[in-house]
Protein backbone atom coordinates (compact mmCIF):
# COMPACT_ATOMS: atom_id res chain seq x y z
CA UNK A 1 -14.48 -6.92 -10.36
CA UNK A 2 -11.77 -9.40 -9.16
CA UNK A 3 -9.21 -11.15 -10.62
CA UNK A 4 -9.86 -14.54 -12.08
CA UNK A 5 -8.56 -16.72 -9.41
CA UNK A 6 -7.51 -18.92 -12.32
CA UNK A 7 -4.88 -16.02 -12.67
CA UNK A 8 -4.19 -15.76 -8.92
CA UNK A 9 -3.45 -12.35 -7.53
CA UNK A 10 -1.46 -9.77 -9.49
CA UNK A 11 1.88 -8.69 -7.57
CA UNK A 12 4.47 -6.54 -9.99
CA UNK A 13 7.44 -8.81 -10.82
CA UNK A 14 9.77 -6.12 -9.79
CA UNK A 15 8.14 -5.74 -6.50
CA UNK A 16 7.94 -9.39 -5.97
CA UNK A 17 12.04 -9.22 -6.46
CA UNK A 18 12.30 -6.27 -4.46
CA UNK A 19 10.40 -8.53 -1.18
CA UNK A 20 12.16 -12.06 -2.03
CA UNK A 21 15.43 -9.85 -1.74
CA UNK A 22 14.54 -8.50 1.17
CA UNK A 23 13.14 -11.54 2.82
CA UNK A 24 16.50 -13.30 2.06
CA UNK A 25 18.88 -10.38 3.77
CA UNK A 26 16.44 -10.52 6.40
CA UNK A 27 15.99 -6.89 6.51
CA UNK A 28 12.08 -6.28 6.74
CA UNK A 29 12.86 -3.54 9.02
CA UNK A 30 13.65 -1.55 5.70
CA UNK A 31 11.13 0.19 3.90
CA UNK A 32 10.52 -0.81 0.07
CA UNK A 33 9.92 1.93 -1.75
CA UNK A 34 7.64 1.50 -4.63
CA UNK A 35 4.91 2.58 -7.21
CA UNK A 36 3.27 -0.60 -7.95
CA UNK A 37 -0.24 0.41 -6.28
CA UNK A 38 -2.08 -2.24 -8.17
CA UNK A 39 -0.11 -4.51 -6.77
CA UNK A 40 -2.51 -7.33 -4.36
CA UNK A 41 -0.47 -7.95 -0.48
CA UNK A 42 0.01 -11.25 -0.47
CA UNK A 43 1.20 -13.66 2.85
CA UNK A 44 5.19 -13.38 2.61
CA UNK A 45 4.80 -9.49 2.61
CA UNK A 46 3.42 -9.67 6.34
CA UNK A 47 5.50 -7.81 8.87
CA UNK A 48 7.15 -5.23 6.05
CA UNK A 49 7.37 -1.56 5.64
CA UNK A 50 6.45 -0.01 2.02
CA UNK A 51 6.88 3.50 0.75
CA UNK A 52 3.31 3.65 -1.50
CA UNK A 53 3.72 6.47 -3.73
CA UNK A 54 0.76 8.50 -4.03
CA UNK A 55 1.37 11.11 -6.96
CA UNK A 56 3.29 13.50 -4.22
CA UNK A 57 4.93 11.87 -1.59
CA UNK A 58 5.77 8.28 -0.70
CA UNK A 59 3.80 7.12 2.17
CA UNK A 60 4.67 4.53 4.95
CA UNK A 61 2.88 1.55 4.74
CA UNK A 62 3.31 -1.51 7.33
CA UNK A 63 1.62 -4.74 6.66
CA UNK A 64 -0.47 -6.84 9.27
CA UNK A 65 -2.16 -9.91 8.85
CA UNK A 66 -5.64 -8.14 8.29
CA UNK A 67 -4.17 -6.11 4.99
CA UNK A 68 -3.47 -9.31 3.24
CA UNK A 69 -5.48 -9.68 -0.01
CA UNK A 70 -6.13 -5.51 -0.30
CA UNK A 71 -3.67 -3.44 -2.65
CA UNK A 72 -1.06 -1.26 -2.02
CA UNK A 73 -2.67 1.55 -2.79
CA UNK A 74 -5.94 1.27 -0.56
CA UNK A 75 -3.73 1.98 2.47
CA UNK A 76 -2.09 5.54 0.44
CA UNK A 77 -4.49 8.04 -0.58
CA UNK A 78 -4.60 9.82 -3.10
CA UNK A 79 -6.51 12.91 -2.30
CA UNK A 80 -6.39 15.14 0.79
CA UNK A 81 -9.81 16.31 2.22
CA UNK A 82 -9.90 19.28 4.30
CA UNK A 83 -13.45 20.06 5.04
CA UNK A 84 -16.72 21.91 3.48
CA UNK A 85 -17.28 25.03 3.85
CA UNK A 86 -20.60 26.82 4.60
CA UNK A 87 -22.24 28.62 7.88
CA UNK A 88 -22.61 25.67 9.91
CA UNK A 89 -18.33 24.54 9.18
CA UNK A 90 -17.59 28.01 10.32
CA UNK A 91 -19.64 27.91 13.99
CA UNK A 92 -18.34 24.62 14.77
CA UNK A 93 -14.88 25.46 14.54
């Protein structure tokens, strides 16, 4: 379900800092590292780099006009798939 737009989207206050700083020094070349996967992309994040933690590593995330309104986390999984095994896995290889 989404959030009540009554609400508005949910972006973590320290992340929200974090950006605003940024924005301000007019560094966006500078990643932001952060943990806040919940967190919604929102319009002034456009054009930034984020380090999305994933549970391992931190992953690079850049921001386009088309992520806007998705969360953080969408764009960092979480889980690595390497393939299935089985006859056929093993003859196409």
């Amino acid at each position: 379900m989404s959030r009540s737009l009554k609400k508005g989207p949910y972006v973590d206050p320290k992340l929200s800092k974090k950006v605003q700083k940024a924005k301000d020094e007019g560094s966006t070349s500078k990643p932001i590292k952060t943990w806040a996967r919940a967190s919604t992309i929102v319009p002034e994040m456009v054009g930034m780099k984020f380090l999305v933690h994933n549970g391992k590593t931190f992953i690079e995330v850049i921001v386009d006009e088309n992520k806007v309104g998705h969360k953080l986390g969408e764009f960092s999984p979480t889980k690595k798939f390497i393939n299935h095994g089985g006859k056929m896995a093993k003859g196409q290889k």
